[in-house]
PDB file of N, CA and C in Angstrom:
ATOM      1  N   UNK A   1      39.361   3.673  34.130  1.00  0.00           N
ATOM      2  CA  UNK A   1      40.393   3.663  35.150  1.00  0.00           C
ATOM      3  C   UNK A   1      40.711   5.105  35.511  1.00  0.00           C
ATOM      4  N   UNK A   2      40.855   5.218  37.211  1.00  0.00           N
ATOM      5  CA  UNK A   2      41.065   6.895  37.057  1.00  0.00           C
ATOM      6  C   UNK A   2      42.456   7.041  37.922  1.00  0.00           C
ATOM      7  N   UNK A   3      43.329   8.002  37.055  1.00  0.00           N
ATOM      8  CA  UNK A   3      44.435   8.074  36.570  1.00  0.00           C
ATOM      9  C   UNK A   3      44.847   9.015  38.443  1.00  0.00           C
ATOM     10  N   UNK A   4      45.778   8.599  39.096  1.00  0.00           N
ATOM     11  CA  UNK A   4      46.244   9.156  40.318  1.00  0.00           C
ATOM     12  C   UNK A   4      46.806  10.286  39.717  1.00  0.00           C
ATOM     13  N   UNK A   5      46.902  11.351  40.547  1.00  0.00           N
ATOM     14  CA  UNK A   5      47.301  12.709  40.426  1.00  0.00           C
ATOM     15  C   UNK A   5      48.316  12.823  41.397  1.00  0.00           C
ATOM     16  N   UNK A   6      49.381  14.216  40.955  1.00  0.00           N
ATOM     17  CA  UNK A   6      50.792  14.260  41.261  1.00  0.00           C
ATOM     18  C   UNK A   6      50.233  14.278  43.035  1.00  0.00           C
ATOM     19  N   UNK A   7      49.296  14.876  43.525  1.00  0.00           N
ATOM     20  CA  UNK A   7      49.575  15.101  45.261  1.00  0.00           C
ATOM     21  C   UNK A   7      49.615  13.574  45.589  1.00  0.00           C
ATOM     22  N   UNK A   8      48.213  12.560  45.131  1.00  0.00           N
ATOM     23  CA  UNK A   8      48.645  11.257  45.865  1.00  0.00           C
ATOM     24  C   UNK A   8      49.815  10.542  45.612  1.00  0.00           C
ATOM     25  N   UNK A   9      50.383  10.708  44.626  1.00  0.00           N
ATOM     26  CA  UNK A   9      51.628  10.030  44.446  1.00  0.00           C
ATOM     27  C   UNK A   9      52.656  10.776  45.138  1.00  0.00           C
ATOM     28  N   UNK A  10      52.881  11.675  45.295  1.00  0.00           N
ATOM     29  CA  UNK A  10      53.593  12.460  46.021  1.00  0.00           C
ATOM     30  C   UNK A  10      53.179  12.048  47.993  1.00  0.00           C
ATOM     31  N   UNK A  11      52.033  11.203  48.060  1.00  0.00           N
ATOM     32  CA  UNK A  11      52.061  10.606  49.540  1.00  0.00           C
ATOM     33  C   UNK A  11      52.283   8.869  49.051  1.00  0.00           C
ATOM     34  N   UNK A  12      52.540   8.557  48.198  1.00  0.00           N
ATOM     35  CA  UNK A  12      52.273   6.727  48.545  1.00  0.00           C
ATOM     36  C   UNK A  12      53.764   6.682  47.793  1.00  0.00           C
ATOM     37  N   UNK A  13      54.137   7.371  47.185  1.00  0.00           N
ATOM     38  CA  UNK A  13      55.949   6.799  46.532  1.00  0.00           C
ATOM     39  C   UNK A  13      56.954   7.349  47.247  1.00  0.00           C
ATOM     40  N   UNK A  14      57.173   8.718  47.731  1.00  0.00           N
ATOM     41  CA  UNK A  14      58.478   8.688  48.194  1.00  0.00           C
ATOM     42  C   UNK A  14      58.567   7.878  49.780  1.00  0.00           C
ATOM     43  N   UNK A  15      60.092   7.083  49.625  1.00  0.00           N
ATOM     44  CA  UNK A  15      60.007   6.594  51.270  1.00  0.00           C
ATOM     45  C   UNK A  15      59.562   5.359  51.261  1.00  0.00           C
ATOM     46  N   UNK A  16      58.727   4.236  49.886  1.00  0.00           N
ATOM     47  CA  UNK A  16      57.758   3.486  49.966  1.00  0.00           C
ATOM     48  C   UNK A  16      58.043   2.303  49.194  1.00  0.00           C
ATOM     49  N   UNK A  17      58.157   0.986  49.848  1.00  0.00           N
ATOM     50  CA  UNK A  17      58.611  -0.118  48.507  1.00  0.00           C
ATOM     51  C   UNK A  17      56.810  -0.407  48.175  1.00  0.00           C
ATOM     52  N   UNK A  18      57.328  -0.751  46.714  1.00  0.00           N
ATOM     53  CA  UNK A  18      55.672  -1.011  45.825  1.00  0.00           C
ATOM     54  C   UNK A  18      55.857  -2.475  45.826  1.00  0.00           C
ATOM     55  N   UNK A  19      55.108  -3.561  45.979  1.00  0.00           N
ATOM     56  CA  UNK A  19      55.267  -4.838  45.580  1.00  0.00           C
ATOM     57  C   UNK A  19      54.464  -4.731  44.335  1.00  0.00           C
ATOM     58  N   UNK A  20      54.644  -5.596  43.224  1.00  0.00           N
ATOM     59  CA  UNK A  20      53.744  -5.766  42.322  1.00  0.00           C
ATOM     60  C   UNK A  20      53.700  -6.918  41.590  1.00  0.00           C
ATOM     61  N   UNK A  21      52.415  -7.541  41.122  1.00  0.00           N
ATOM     62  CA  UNK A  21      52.823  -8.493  40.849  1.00  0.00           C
ATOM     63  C   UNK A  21      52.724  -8.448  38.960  1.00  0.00           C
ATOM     64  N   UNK A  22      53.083  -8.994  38.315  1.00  0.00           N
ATOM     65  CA  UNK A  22      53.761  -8.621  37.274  1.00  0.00           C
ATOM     66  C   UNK A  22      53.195  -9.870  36.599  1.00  0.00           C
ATOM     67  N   UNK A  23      52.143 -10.254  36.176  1.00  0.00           N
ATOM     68  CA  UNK A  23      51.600 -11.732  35.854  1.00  0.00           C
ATOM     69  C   UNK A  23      51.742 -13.230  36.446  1.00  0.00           C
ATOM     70  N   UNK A  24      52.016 -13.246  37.919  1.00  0.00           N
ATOM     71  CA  UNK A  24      52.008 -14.378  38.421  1.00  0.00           C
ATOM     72  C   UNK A  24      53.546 -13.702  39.405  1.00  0.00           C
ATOM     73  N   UNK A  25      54.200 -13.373  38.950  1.00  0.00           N
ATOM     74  CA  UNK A  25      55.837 -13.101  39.625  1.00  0.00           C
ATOM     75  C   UNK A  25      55.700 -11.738  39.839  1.00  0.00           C
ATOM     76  N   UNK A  26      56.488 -11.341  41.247  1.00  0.00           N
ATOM     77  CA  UNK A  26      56.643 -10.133  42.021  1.00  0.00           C
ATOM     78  C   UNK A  26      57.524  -9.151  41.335  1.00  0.00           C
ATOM     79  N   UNK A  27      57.502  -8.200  41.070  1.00  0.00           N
ATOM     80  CA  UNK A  27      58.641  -6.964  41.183  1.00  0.00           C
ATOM     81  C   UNK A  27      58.713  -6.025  42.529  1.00  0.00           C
ATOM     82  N   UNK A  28      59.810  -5.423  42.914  1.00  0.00           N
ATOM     83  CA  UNK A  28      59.908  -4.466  44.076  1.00  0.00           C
ATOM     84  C   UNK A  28      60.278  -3.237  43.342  1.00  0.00           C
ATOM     85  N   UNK A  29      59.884  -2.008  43.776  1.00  0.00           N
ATOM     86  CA  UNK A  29      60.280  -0.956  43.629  1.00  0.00           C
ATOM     87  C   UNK A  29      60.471  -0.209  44.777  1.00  0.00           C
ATOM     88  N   UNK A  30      61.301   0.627  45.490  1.00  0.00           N
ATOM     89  CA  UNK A  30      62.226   1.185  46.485  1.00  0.00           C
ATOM     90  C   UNK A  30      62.011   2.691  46.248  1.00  0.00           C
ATOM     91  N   UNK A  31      61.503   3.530  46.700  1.00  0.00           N
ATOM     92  CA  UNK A  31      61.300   4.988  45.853  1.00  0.00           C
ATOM     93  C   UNK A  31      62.037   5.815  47.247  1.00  0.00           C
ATOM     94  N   UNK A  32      63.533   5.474  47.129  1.00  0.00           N
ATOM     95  CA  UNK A  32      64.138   5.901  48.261  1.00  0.00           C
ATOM     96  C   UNK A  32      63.687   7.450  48.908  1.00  0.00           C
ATOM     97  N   UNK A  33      63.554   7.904  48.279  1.00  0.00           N
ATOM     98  CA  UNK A  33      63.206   9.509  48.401  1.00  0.00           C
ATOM     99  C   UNK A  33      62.330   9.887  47.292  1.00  0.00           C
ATOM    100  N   UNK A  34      62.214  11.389  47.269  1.00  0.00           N
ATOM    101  CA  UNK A  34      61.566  12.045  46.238  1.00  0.00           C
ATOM    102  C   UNK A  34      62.451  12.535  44.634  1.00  0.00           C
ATOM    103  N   UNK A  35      63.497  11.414  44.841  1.00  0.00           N
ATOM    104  CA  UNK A  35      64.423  11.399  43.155  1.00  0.00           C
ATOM    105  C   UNK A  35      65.569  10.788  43.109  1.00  0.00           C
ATOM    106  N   UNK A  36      65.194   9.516  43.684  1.00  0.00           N
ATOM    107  CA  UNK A  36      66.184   8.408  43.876  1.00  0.00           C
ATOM    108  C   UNK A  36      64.782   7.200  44.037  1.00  0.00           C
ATOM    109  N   UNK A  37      65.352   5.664  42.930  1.00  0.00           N
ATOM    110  CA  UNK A  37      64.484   4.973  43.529  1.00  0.00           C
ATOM    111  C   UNK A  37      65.426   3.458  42.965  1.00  0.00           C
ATOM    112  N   UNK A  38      65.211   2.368  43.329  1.00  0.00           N
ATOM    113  CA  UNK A  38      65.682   1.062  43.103  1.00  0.00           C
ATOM    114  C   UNK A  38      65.010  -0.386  42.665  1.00  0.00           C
ATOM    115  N   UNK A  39      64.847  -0.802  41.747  1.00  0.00           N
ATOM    116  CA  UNK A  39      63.603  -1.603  41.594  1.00  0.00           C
ATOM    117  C   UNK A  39      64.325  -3.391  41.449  1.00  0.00           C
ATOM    118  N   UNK A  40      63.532  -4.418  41.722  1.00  0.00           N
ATOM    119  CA  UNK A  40      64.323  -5.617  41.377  1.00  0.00           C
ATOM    120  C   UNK A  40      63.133  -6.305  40.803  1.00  0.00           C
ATOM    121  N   UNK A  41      63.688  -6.837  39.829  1.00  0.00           N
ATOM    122  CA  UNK A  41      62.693  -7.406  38.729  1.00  0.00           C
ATOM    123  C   UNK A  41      62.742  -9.157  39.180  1.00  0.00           C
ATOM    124  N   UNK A  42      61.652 -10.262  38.530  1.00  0.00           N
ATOM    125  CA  UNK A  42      61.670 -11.409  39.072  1.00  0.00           C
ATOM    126  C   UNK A  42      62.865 -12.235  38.854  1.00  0.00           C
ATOM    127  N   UNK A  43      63.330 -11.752  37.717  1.00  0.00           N
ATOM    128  CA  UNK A  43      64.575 -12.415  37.199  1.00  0.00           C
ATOM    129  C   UNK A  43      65.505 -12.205  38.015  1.00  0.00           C
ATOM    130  N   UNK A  44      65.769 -11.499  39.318  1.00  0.00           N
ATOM    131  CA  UNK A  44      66.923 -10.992  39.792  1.00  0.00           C
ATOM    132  C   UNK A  44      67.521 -10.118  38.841  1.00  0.00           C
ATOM    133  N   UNK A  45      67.339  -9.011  38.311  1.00  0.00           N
ATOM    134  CA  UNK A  45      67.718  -7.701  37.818  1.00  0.00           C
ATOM    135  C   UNK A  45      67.577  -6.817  38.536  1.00  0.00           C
ATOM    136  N   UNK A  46      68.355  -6.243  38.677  1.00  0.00           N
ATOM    137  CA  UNK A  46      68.317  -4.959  39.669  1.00  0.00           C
ATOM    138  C   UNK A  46      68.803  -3.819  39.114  1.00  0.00           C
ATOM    139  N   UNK A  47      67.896  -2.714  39.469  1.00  0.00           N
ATOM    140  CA  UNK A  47      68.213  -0.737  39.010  1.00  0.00           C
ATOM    141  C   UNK A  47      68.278  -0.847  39.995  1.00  0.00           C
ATOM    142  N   UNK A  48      69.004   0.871  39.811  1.00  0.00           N
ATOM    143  CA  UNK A  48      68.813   2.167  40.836  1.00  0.00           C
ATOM    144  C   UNK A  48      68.625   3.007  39.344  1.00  0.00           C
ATOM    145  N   UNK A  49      68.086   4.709  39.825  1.00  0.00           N
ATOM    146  CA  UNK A  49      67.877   5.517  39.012  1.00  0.00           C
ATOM    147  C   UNK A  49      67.095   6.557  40.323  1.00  0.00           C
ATOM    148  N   UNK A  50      67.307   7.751  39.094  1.00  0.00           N
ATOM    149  CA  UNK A  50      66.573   9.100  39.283  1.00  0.00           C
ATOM    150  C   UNK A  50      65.146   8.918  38.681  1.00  0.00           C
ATOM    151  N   UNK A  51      64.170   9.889  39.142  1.00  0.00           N
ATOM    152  CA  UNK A  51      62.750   9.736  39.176  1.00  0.00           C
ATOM    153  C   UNK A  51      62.067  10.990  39.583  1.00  0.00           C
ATOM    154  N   UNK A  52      61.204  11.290  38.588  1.00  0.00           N
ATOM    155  CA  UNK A  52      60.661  12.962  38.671  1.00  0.00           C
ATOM    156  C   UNK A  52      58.824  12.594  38.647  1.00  0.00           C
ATOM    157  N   UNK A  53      58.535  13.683  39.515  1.00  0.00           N
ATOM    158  CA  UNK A  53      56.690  13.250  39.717  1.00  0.00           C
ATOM    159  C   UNK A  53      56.278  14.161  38.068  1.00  0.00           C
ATOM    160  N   UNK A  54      55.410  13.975  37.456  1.00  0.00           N
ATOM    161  CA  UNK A  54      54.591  14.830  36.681  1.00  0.00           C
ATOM    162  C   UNK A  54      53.351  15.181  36.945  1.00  0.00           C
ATOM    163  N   UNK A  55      52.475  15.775  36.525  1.00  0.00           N
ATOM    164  CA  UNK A  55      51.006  16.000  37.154  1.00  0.00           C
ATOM    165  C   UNK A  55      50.497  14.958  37.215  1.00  0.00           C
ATOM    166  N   UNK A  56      50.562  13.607  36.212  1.00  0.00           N
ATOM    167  CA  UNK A  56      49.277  12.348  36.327  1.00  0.00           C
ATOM    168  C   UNK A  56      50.353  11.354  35.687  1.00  0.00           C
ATOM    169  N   UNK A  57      51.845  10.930  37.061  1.00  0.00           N
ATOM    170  CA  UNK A  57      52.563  10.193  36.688  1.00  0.00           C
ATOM    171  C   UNK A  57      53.906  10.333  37.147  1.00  0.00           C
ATOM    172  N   UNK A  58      54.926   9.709  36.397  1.00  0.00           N
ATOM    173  CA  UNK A  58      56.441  10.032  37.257  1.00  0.00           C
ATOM    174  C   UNK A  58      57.034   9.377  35.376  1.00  0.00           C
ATOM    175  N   UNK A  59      58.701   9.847  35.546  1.00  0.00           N
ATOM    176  CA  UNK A  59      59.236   9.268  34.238  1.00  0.00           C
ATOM    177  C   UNK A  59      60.535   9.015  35.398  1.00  0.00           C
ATOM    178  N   UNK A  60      61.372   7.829  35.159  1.00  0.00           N
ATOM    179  CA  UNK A  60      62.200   6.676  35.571  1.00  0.00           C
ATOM    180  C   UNK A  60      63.334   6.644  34.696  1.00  0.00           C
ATOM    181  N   UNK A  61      64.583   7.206  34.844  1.00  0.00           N
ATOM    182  CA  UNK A  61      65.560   7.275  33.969  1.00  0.00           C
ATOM    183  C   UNK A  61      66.512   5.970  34.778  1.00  0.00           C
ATOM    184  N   UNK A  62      66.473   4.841  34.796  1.00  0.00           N
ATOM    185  CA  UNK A  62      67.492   4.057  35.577  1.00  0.00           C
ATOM    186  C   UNK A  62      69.042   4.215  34.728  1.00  0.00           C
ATOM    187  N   UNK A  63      70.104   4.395  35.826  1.00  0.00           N
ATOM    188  CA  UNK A  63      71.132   4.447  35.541  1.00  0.00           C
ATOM    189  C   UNK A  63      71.479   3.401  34.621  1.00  0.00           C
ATOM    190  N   UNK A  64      71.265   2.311  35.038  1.00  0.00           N
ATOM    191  CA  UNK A  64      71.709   0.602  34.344  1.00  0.00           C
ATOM    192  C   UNK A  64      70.750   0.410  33.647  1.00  0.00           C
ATOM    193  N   UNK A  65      70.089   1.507  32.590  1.00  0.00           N
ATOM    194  CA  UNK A  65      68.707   0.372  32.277  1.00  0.00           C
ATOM    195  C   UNK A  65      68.377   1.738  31.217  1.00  0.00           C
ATOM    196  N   UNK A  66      66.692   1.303  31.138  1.00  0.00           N
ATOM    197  CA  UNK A  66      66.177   2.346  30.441  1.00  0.00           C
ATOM    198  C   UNK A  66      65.382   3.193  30.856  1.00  0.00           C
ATOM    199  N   UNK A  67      64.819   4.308  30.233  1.00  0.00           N
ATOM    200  CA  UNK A  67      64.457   5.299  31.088  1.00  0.00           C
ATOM    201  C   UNK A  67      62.539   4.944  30.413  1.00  0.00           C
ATOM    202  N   UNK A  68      61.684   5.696  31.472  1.00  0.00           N
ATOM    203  CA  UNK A  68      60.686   4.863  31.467  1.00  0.00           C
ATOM    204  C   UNK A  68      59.248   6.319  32.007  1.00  0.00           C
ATOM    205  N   UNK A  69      58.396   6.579  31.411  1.00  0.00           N
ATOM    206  CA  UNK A  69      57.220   7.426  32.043  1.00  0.00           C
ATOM    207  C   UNK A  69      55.946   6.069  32.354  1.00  0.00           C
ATOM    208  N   UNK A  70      55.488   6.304  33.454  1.00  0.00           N
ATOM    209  CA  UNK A  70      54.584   5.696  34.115  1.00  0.00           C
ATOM    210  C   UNK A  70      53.437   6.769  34.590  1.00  0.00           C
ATOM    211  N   UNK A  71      52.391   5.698  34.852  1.00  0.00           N
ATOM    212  CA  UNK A  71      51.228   6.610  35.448  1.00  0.00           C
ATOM    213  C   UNK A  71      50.762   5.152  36.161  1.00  0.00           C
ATOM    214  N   UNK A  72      50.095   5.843  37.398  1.00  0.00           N
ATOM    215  CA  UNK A  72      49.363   4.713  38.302  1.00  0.00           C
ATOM    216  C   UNK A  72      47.300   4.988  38.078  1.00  0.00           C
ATOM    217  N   UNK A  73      46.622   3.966  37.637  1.00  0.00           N
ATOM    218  CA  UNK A  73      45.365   4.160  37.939  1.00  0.00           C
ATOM    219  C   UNK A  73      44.455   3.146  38.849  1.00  0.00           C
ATOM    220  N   UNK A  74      43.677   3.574  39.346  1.00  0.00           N
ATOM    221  CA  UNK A  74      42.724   2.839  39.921  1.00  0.00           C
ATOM    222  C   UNK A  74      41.620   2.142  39.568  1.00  0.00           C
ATOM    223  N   UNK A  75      41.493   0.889  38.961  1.00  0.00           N
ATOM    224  CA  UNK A  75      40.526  -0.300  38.743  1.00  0.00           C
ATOM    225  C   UNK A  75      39.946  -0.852  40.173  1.00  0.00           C
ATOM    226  N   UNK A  76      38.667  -1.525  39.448  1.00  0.00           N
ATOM    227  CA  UNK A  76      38.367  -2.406  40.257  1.00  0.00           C
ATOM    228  C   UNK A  76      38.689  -3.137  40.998  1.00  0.00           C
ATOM    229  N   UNK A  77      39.848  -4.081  40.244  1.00  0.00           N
ATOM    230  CA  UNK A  77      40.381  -4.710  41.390  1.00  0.00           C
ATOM    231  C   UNK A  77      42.271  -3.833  41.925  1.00  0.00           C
ATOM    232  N   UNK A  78      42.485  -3.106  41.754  1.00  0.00           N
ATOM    233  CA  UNK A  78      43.645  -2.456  42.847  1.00  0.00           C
ATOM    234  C   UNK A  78      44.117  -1.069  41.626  1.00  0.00           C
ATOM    235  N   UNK A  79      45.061  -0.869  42.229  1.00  0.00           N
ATOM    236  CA  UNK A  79      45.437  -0.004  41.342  1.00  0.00           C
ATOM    237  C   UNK A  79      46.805  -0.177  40.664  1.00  0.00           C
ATOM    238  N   UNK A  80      47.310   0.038  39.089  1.00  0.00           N
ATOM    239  CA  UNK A  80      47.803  -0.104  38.097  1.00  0.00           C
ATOM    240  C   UNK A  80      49.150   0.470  38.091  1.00  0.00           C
ATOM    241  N   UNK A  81      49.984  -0.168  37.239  1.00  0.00           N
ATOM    242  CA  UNK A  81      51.116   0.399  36.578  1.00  0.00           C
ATOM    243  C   UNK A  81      50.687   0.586  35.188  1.00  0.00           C
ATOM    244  N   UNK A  82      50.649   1.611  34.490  1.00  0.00           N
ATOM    245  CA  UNK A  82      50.519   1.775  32.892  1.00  0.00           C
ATOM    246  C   UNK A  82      51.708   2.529  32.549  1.00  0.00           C
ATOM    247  N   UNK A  83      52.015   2.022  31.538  1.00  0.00           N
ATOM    248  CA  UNK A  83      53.143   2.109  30.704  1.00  0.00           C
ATOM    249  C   UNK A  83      52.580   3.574  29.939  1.00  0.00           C
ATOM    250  N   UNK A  84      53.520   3.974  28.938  1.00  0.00           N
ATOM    251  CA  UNK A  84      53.303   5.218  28.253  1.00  0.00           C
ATOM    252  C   UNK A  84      52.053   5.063  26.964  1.00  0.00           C
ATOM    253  N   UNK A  85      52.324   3.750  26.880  1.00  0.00           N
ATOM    254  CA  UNK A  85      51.518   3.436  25.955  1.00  0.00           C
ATOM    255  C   UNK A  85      49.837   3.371  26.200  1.00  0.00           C
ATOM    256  N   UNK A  86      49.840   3.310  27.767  1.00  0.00           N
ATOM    257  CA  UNK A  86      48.355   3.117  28.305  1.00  0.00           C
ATOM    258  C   UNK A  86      47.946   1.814  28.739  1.00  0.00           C
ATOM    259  N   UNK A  87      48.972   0.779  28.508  1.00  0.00           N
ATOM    260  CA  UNK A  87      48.863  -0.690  28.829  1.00  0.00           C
ATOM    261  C   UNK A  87      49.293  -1.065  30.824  1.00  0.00           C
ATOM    262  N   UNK A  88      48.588  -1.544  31.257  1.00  0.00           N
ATOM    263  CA  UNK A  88      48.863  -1.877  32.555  1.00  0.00           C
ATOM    264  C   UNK A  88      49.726  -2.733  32.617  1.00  0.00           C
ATOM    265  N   UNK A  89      50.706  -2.814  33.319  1.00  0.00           N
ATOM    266  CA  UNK A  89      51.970  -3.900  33.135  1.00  0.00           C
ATOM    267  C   UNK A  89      52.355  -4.490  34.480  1.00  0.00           C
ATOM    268  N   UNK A  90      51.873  -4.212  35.659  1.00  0.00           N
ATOM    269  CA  UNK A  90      51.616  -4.809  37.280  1.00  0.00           C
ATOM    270  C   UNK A  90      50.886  -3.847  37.305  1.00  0.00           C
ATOM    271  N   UNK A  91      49.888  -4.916  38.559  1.00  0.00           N
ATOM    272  CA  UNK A  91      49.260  -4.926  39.396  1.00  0.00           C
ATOM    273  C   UNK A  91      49.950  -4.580  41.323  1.00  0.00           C
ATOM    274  N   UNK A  92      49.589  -3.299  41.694  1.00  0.00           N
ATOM    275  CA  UNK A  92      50.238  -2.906  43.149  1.00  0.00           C
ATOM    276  C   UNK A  92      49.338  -4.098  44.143  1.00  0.00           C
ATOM    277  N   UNK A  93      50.592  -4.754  44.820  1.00  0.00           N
ATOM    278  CA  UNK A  93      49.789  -5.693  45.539  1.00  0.00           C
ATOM    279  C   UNK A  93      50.291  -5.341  47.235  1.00  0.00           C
ATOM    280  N   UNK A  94      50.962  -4.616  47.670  1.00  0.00           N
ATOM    281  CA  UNK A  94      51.640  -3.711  48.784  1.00  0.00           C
ATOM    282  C   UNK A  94      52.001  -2.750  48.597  1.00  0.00           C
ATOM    283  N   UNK A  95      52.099  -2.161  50.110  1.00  0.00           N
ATOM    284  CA  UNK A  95      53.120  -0.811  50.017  1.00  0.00           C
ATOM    285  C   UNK A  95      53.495  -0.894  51.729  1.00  0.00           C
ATOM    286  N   UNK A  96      55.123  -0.765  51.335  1.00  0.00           N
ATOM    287  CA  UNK A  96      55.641  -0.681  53.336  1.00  0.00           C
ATOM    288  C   UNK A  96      56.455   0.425  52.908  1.00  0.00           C
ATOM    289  N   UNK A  97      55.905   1.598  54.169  1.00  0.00           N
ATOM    290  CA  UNK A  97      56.811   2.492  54.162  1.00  0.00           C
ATOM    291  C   UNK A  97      58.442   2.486  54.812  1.00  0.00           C
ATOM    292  N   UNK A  98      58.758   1.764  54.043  1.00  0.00           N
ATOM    293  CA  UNK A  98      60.411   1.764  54.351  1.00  0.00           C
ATOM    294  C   UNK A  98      60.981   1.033  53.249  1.00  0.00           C
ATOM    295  N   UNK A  99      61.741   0.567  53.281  1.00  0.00           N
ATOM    296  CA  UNK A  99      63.030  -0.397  52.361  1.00  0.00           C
ATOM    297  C   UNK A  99      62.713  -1.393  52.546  1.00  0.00           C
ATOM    298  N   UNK A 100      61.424  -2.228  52.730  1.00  0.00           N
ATOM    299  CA  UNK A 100      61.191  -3.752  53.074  1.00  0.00           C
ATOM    300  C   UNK A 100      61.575  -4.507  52.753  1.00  0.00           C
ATOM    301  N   UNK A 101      62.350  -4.336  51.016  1.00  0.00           N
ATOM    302  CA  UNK A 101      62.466  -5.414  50.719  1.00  0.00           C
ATOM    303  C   UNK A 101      64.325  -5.561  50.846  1.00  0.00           C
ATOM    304  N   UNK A 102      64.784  -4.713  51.333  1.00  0.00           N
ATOM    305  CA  UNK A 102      66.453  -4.591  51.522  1.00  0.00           C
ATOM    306  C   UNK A 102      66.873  -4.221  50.223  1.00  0.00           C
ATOM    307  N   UNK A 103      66.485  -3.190  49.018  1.00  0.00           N
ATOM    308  CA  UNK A 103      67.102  -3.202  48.292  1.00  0.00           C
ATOM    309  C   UNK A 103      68.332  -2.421  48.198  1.00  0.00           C
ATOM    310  N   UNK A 104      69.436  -2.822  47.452  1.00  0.00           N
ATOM    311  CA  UNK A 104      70.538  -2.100  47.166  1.00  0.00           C
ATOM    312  C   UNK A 104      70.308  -0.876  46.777  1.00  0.00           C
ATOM    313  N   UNK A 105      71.315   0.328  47.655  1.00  0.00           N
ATOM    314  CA  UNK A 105      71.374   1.288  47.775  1.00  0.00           C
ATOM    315  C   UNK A 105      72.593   2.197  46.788  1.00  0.00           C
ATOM    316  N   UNK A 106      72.221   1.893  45.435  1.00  0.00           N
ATOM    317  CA  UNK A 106      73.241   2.049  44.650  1.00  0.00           C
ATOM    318  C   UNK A 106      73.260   3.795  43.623  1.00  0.00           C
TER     319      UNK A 106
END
């Protein structure tokens, strides 16, 4: 899997909701800007939080929640959420550059 680097993420996250699907059920993520972002989980859970790029990744401190380092890679079939651990945890199944999904602006 090859691991996205800080410039492309720095064009596909800020400004950008991520759909993902998360084993059968959707999550949204909202990456309002370049250190503000909002995510809603299937359960109806909802963050907001701060969010910093790293060279091969971003780390996710949500206000209401826990704080979180991610990296995105590219497989065969789309490209990944991996956890810190190296485990893929969604699958990116969109991207609309705006607030598509109306999330709260908290």
């Amino acid at each position: 899997m090859k691991i996205l680097e800080r410039d492309t993420l720095e064009a596909m996250l800020p400004g950008a909701t991520h759909r993902l699907d998360m084993g059968g059920v959707e999550a949204v993520i909202y990456y309002e800007d370049a250190s503000r972002a909002h995510m809603l989980l299937p359960e109806g859970k909802s963050y907001s939080g701060d969010w910093r790029l790293h060279d091969d990744g971003y780390t996710v401190d949500w206000t209401n929640g826990p704080s979180a380092r991610w990296k995105l890679g590219r497989a065969e079939d789309g490209i990944h959420y991996i956890d810190a651990e190296g485990t893929s945890r969604a699958r990116l199944t969109g991207i609309d550059y705006s607030n598509a999904a109306g999330l709260p602006k908290a």
